[in-house]
N, C-alpha and C. Protein backbone atom coordinates (compact mmCIF):
# COMPACT_ATOMS: atom_id res chain seq x y z
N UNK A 1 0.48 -5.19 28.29
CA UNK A 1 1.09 -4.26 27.37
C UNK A 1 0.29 -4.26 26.07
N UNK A 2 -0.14 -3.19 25.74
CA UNK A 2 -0.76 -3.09 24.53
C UNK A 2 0.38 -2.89 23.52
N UNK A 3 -0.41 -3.56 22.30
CA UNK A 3 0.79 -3.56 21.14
C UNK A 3 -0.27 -3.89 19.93
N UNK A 4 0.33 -4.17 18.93
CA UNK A 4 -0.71 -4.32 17.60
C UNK A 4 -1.74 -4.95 17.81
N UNK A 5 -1.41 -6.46 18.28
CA UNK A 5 -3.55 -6.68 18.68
C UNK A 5 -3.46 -6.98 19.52
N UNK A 6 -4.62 -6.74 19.95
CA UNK A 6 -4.89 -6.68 21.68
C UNK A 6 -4.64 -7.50 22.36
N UNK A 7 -5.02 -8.85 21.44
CA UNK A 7 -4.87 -10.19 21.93
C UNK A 7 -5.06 -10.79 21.11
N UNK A 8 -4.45 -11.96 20.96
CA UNK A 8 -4.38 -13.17 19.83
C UNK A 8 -5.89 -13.38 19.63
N UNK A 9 -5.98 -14.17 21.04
CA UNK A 9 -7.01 -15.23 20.78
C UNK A 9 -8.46 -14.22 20.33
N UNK A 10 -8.59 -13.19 20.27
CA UNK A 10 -9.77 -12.33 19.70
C UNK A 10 -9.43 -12.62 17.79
N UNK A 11 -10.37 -12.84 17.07
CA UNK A 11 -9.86 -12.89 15.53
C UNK A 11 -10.14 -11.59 14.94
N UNK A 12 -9.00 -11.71 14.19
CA UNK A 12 -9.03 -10.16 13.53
C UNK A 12 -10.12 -10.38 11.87
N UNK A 13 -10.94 -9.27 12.11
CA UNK A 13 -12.35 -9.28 11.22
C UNK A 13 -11.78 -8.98 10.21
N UNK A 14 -12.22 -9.79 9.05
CA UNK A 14 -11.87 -9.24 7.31
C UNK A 14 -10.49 -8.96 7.38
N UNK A 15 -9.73 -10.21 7.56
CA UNK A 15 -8.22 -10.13 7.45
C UNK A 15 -7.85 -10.11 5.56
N UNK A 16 -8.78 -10.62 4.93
CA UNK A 16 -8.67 -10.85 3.70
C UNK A 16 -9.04 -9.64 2.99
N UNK A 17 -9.16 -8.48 3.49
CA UNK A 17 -9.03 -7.01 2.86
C UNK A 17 -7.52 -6.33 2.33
N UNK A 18 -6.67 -6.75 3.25
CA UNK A 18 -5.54 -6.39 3.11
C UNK A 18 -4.78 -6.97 1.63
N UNK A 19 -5.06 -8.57 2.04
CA UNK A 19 -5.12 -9.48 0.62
C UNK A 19 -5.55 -9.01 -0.97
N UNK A 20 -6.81 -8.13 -0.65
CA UNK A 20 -7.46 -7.73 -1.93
C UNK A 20 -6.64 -6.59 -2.01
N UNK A 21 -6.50 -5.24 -1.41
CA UNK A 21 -5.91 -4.09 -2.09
C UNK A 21 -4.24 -4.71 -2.32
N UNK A 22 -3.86 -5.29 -1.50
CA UNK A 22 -2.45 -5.93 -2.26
C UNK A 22 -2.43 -6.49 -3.72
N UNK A 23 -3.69 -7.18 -3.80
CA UNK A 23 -3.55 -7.89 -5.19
C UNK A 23 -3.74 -6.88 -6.21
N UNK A 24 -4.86 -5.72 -6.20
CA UNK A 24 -4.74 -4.72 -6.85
C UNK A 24 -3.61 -4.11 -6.71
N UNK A 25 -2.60 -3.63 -5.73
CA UNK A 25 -1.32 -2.80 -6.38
C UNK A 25 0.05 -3.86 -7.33
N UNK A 26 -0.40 -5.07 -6.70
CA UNK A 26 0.59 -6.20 -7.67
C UNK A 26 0.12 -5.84 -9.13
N UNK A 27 -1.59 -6.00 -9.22
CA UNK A 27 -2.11 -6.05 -10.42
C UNK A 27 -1.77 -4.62 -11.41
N UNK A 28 -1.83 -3.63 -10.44
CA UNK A 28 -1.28 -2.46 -11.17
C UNK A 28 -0.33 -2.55 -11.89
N UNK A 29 1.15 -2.85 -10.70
CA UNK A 29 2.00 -2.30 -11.02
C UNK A 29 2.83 -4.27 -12.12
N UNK A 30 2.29 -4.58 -11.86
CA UNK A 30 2.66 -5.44 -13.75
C UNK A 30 1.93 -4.96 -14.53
N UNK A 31 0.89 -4.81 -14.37
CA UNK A 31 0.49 -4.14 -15.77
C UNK A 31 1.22 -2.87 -16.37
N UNK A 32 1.87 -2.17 -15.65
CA UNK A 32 2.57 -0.98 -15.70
C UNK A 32 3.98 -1.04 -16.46
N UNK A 33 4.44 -2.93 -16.24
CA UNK A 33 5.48 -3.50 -16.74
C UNK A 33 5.43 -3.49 -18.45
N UNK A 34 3.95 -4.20 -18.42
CA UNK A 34 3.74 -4.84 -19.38
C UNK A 34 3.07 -3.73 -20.90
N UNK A 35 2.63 -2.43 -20.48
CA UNK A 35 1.70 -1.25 -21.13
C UNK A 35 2.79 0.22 -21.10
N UNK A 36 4.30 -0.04 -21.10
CA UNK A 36 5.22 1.20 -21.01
C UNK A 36 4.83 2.56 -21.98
N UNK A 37 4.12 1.72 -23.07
CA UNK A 37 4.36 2.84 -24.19
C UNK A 37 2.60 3.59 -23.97
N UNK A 38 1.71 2.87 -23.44
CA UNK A 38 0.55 3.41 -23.24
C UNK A 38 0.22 4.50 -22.49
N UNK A 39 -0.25 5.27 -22.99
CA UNK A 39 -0.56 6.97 -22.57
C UNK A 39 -0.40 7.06 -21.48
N UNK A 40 0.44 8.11 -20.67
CA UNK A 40 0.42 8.20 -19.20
C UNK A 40 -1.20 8.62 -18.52
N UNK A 41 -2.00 9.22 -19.38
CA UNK A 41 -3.74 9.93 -18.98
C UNK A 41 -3.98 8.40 -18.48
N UNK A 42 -3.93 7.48 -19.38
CA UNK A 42 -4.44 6.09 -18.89
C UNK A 42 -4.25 5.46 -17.57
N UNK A 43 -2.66 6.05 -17.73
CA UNK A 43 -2.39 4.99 -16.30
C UNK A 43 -2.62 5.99 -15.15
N UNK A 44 -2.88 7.03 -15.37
CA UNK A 44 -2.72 7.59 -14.54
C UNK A 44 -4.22 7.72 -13.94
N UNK A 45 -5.47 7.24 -14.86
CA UNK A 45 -6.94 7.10 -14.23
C UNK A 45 -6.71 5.54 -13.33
N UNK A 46 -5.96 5.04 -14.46
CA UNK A 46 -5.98 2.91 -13.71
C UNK A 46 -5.40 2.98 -12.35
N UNK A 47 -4.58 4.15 -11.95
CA UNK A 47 -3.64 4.55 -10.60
C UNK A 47 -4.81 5.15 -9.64
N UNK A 48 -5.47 6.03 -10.35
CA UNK A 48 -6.20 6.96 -9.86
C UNK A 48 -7.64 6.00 -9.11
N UNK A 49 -8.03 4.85 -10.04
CA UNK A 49 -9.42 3.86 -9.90
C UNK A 49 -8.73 2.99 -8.67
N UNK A 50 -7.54 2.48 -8.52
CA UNK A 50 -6.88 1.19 -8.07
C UNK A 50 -6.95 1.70 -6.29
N UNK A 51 -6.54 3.32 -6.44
CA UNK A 51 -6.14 3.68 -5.31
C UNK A 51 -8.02 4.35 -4.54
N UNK A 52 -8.82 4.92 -5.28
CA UNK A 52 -9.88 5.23 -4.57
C UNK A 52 -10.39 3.36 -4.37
N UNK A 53 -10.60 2.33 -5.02
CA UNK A 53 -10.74 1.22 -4.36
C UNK A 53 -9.66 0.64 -3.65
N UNK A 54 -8.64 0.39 -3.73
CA UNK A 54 -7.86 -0.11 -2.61
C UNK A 54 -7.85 0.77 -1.02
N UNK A 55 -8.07 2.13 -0.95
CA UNK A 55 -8.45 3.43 0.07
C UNK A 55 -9.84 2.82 0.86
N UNK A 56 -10.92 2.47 -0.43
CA UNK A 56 -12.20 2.16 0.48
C UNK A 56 -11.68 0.75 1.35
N UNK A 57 -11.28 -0.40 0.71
CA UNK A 57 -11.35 -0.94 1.52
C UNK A 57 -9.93 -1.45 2.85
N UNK A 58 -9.21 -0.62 2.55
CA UNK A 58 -8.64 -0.49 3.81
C UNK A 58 -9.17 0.54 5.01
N UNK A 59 -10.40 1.23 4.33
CA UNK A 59 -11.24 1.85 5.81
C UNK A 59 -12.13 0.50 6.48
N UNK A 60 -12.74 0.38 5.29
CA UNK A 60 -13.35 -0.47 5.84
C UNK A 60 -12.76 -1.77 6.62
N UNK A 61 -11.56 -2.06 6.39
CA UNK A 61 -10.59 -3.71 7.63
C UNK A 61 -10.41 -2.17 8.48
N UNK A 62 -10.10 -1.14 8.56
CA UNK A 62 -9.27 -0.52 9.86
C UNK A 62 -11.17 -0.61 10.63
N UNK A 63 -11.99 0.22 10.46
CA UNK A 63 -12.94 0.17 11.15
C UNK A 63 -13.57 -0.92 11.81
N UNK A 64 -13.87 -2.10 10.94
CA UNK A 64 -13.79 -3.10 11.21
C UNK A 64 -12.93 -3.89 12.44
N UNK A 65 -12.08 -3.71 12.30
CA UNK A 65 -10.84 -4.36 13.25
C UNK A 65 -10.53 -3.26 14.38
N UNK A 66 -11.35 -2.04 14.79
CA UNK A 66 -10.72 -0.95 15.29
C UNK A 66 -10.98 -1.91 16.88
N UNK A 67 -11.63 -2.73 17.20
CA UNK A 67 -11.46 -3.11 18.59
C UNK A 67 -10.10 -4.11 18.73
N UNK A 68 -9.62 -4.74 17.43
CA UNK A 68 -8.97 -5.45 17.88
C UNK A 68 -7.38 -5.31 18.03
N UNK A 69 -7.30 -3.95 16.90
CA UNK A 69 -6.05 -3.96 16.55
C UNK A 69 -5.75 -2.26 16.97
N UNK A 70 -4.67 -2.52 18.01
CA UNK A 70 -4.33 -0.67 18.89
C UNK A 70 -4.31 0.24 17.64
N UNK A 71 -3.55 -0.01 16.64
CA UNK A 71 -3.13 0.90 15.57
C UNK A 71 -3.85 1.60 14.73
N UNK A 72 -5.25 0.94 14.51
CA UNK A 72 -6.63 0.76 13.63
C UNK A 72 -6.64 2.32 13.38
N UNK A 73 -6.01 2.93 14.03
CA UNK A 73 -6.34 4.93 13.41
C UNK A 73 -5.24 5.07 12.22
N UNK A 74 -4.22 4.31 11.99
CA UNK A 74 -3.33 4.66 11.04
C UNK A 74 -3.74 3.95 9.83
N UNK A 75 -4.27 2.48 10.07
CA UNK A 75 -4.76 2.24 9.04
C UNK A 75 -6.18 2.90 7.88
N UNK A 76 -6.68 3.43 8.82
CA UNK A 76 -8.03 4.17 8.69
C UNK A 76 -7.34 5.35 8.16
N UNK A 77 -5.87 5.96 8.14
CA UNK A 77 -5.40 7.47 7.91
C UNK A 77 -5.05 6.95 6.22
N UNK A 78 -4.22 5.74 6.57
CA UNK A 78 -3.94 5.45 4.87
C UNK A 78 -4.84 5.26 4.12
N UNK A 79 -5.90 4.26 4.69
CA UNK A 79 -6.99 4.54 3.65
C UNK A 79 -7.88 5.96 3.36
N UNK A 80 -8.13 6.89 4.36
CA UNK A 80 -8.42 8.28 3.97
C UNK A 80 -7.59 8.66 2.54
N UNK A 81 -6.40 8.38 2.77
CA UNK A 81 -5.53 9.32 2.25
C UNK A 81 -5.42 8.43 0.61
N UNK A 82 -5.57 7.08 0.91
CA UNK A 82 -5.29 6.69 -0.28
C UNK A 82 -6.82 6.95 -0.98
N UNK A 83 -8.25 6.66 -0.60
CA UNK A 83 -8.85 6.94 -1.25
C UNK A 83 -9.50 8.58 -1.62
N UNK A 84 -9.10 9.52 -0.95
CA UNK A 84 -9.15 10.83 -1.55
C UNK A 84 -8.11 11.20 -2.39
N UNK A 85 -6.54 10.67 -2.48
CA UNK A 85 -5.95 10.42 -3.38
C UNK A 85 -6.64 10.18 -5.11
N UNK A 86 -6.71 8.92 -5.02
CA UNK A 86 -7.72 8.44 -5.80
C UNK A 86 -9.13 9.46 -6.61
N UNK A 87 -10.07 9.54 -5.76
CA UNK A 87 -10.92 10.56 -6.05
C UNK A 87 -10.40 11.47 -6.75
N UNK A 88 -9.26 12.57 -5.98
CA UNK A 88 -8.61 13.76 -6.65
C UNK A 88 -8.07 13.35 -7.84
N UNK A 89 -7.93 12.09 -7.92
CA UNK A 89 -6.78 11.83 -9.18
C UNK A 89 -8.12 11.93 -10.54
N UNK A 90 -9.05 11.08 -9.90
CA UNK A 90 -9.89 10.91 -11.35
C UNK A 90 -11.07 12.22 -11.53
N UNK A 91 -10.83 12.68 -10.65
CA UNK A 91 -11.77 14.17 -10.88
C UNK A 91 -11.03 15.43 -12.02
N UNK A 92 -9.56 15.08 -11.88
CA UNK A 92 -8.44 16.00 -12.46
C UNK A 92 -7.48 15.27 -12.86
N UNK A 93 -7.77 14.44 -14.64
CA UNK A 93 -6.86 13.66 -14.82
C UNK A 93 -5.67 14.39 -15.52
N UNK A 94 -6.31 15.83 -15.55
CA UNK A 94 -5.02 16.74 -16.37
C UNK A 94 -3.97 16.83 -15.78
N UNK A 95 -4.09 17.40 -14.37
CA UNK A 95 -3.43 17.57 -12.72
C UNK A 95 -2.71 16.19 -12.86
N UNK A 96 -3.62 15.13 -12.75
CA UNK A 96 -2.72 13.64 -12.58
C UNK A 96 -1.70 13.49 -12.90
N UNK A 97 -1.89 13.72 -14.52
CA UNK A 97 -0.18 13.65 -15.30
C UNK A 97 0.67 14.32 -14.31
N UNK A 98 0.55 15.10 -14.29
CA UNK A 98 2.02 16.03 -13.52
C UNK A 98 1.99 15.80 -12.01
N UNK A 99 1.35 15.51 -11.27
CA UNK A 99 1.36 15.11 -9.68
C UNK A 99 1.29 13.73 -9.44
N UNK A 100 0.53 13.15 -10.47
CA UNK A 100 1.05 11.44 -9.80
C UNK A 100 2.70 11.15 -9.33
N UNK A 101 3.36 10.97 -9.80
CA UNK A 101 4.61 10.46 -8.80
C UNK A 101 5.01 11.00 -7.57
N UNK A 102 4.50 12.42 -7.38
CA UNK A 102 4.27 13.07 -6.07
C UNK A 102 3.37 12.48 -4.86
N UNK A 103 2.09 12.05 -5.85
CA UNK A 103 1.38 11.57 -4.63
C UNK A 103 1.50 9.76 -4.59
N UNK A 104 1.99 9.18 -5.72
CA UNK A 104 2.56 7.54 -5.79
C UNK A 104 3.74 8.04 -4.51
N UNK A 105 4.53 8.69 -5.17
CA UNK A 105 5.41 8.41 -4.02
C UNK A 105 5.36 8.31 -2.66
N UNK A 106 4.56 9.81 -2.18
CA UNK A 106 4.36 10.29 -0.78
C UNK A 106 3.55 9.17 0.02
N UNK A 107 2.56 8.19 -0.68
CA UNK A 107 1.87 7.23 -0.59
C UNK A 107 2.61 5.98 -0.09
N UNK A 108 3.09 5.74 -1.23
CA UNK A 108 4.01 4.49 -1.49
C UNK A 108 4.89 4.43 -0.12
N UNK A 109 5.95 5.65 0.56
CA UNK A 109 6.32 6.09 0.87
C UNK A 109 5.71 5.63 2.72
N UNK A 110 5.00 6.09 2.75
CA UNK A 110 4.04 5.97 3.75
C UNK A 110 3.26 5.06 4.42
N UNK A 111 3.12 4.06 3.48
CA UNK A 111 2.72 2.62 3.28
C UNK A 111 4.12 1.67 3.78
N UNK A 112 5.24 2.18 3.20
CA UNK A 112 6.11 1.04 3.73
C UNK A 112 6.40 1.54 4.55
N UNK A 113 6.54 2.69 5.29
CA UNK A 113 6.80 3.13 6.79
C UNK A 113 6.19 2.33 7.84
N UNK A 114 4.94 2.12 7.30
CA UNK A 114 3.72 1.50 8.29
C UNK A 114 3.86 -0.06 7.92
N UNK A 115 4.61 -0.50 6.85
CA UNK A 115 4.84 -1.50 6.76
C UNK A 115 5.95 -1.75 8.13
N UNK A 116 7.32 -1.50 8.09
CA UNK A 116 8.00 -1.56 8.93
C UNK A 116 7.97 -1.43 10.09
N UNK A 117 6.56 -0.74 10.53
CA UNK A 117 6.14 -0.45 12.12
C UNK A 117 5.21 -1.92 11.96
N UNK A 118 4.63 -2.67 11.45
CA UNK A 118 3.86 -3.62 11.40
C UNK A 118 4.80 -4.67 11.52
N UNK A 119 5.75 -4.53 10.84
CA UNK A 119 6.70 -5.96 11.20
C UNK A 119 7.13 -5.96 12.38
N UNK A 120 7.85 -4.99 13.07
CA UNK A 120 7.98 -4.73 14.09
C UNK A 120 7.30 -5.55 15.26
N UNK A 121 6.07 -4.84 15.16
CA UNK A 121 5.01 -5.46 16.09
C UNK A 121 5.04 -7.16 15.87
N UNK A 122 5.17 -7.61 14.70
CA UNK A 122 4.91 -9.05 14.44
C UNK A 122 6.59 -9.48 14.88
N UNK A 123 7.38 -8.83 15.21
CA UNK A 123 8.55 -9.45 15.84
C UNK A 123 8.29 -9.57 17.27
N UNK A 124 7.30 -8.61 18.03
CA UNK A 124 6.94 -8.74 19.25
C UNK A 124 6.26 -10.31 19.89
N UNK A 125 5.74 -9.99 18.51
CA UNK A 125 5.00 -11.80 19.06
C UNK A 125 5.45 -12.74 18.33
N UNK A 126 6.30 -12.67 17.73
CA UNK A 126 7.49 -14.01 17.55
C UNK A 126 7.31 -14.89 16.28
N UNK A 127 6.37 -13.78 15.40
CA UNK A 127 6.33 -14.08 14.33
C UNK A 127 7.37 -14.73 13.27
N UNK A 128 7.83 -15.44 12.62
CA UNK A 128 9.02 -15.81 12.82
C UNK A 128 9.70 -15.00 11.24
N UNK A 129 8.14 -14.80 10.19
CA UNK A 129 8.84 -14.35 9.03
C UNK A 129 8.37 -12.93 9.18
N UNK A 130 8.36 -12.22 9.77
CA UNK A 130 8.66 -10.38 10.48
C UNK A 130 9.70 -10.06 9.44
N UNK A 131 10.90 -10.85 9.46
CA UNK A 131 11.99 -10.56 8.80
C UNK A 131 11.48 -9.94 7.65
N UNK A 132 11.27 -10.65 6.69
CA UNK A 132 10.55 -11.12 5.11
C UNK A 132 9.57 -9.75 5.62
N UNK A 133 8.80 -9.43 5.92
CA UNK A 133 8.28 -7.91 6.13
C UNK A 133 9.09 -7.30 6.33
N UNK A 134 9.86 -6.87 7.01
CA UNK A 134 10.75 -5.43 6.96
C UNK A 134 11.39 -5.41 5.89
N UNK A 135 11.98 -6.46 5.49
CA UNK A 135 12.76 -6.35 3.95
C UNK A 135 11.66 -5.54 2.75
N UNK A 136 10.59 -6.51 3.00
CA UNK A 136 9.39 -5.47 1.97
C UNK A 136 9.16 -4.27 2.28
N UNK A 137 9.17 -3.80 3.30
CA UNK A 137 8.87 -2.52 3.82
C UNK A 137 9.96 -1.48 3.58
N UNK A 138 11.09 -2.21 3.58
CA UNK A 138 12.40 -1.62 3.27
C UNK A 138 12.41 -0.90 1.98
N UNK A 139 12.51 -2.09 1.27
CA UNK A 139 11.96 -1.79 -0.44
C UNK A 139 11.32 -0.94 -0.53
N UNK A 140 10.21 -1.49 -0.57
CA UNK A 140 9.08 -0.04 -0.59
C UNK A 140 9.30 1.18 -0.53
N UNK A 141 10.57 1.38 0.65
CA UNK A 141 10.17 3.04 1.20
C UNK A 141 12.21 3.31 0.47
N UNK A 142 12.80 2.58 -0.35
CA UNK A 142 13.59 2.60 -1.44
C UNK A 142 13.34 3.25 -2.90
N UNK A 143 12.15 2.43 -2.99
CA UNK A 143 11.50 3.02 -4.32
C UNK A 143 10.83 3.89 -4.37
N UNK A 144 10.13 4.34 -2.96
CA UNK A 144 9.37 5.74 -3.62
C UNK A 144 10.28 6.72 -2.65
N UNK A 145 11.54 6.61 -2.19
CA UNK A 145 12.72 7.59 -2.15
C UNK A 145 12.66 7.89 -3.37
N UNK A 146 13.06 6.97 -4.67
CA UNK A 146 13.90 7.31 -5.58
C UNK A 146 12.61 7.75 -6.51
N UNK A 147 11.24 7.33 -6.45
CA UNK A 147 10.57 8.03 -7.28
C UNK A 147 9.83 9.77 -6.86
N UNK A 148 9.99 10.10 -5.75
CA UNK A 148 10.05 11.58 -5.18
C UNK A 148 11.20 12.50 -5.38
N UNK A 149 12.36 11.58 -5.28
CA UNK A 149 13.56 12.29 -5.20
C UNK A 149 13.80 12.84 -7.16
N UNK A 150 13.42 11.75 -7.79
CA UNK A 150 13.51 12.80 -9.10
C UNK A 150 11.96 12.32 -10.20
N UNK A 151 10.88 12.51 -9.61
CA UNK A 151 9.80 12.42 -10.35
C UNK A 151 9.10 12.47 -12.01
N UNK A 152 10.81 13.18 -12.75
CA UNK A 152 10.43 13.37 -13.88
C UNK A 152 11.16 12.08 -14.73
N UNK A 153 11.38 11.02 -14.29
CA UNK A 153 12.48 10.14 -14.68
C UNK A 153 11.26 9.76 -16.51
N UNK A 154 12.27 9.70 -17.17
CA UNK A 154 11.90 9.69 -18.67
C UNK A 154 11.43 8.73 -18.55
N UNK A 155 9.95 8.27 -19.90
CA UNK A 155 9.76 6.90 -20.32
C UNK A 155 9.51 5.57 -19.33
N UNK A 156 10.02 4.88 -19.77
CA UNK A 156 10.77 3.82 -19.22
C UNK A 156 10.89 3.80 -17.96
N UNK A 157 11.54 4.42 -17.03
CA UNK A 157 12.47 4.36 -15.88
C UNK A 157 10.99 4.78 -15.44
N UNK A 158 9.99 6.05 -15.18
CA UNK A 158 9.25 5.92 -14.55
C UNK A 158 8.46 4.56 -13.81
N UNK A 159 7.32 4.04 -15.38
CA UNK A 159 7.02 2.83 -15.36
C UNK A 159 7.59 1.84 -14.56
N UNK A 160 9.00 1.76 -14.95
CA UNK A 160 10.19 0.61 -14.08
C UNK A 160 9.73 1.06 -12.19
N UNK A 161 10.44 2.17 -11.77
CA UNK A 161 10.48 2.25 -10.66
C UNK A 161 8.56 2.55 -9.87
N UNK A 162 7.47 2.63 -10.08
CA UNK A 162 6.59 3.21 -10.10
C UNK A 162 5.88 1.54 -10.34
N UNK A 163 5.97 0.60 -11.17
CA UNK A 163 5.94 -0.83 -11.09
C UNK A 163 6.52 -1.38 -9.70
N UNK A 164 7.64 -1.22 -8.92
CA UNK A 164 8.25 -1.72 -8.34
C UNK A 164 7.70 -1.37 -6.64
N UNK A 165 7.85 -0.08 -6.73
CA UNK A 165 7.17 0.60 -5.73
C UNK A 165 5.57 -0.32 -5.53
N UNK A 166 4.72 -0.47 -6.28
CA UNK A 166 3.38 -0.64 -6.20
C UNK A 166 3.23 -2.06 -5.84
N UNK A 167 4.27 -3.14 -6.24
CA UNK A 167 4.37 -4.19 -6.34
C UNK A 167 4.91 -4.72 -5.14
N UNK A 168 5.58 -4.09 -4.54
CA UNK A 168 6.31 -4.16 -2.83
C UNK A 168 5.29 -3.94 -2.20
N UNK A 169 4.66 -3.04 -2.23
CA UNK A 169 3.54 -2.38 -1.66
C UNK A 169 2.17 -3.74 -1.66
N UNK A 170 2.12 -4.19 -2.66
CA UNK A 170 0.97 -5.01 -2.61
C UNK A 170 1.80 -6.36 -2.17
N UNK A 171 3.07 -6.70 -2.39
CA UNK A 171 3.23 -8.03 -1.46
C UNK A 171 3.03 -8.13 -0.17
N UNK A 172 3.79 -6.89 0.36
CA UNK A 172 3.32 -6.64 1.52
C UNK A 172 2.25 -7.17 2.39
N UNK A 173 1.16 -6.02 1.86
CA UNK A 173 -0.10 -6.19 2.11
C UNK A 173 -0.69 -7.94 2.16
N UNK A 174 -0.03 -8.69 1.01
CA UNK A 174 -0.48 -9.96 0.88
C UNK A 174 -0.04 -10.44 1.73
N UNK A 175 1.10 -10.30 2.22
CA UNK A 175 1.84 -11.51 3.55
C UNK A 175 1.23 -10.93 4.58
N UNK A 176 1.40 -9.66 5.15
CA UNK A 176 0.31 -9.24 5.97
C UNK A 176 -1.11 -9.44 6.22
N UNK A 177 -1.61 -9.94 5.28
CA UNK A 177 -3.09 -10.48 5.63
C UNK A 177 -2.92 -12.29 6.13
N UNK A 178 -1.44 -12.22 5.26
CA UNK A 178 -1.31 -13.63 5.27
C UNK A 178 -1.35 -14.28 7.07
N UNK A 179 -0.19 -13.03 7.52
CA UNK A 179 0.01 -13.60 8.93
C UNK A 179 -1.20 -12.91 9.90
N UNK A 180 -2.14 -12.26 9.61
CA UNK A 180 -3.36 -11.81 10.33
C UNK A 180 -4.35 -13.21 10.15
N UNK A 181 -4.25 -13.81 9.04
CA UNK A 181 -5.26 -15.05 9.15
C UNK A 181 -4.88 -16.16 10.28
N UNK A 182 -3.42 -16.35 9.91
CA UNK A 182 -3.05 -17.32 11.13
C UNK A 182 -3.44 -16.91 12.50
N UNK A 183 -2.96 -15.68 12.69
CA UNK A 183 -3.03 -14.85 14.34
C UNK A 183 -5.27 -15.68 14.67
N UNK A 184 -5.74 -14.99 13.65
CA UNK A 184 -7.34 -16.02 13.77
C UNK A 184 -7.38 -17.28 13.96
């Protein structure tokens, strides 16, 4: 039965990619905590830089890993998507202001979907903290409900929920590389 990797005992290549774009959306989204009153143009290039590098190198683990892991086309779709994201964002930082939480969200959004299909799979093989992933994945696709569902949230509350979102998103990713190193 095919399922997320093909097989254990094959090691999954550059498991520590996942690790790095996680640490960049953690790194984002505190800084996002910590810089509320700082120009949205700003954060919205630091969103725009975080996501065309966190995009490259989740092509590069999906390609990489495409023999080992069945799924390797979805990961390769998020990184498309996150790094032309990205690109578009810093080519048109005017556009940014007003479409970032559209495309944070739809992203964000999308990411913990695939989070929750990933735990999944790691419940197949008896992973034992799967749990502790779907809960993140859960989250995730909580917060960028609520940051799509009303995108213009004032001040404050953006930052707040838009921090939170990014920060699920990159734990994620971190425990996920975490339990791809062991599976090696």
């Amino acid at each position: 039965m095919k399922t997320f990797i093909k097989t254990v005992k094959n090691s999954v290549k550059y498991w520590f990619l996942p690790l790095l774009f996680g640490l960049v959306f953690i790194g984002i989204g505190v800084y996002t905590f910590f810089t509320p009153i700082e120009s949205y143009l700003t954060l919205s290039l630091l969103f725009s830089a975080s996501f065309l590098v966190s995009g490259v190198f989740e092509i590069v683990f999906s390609i990489s890993n495409r023999h080992e892991i069945d799924s390797w086309g979805w990961s390769l779709v998020f990184g498309i998507i996150t790094a032309i994201t990205g690109l578009l964002l810093l080519i048109n930082p005017e556009i940014s202001i007003v479409t970032l939480p559209f495309y944070l969200g739809f992203l964000l959004l999308f990411r913990s979907m695939g989070a929750i299909s990933f735990s999944l799979d790691l419940k197949r093989y008896r992973v034992l903290d799967w749990g502790n992933l779907m809960v993140i994945g859960l989250l995730g696709t909580i917060f960028s409900i609520l940051l799509l569902w009303n995108p213009l949230f004032s001040g404050i509350t953006i930052v707040i929920w838009t921090g939170l979102a990014l920060i699920s998103t990159g734990v994620f990713s971190i425990w996920f590389s975490l339990k791809l190193r062991k599976l090696k």
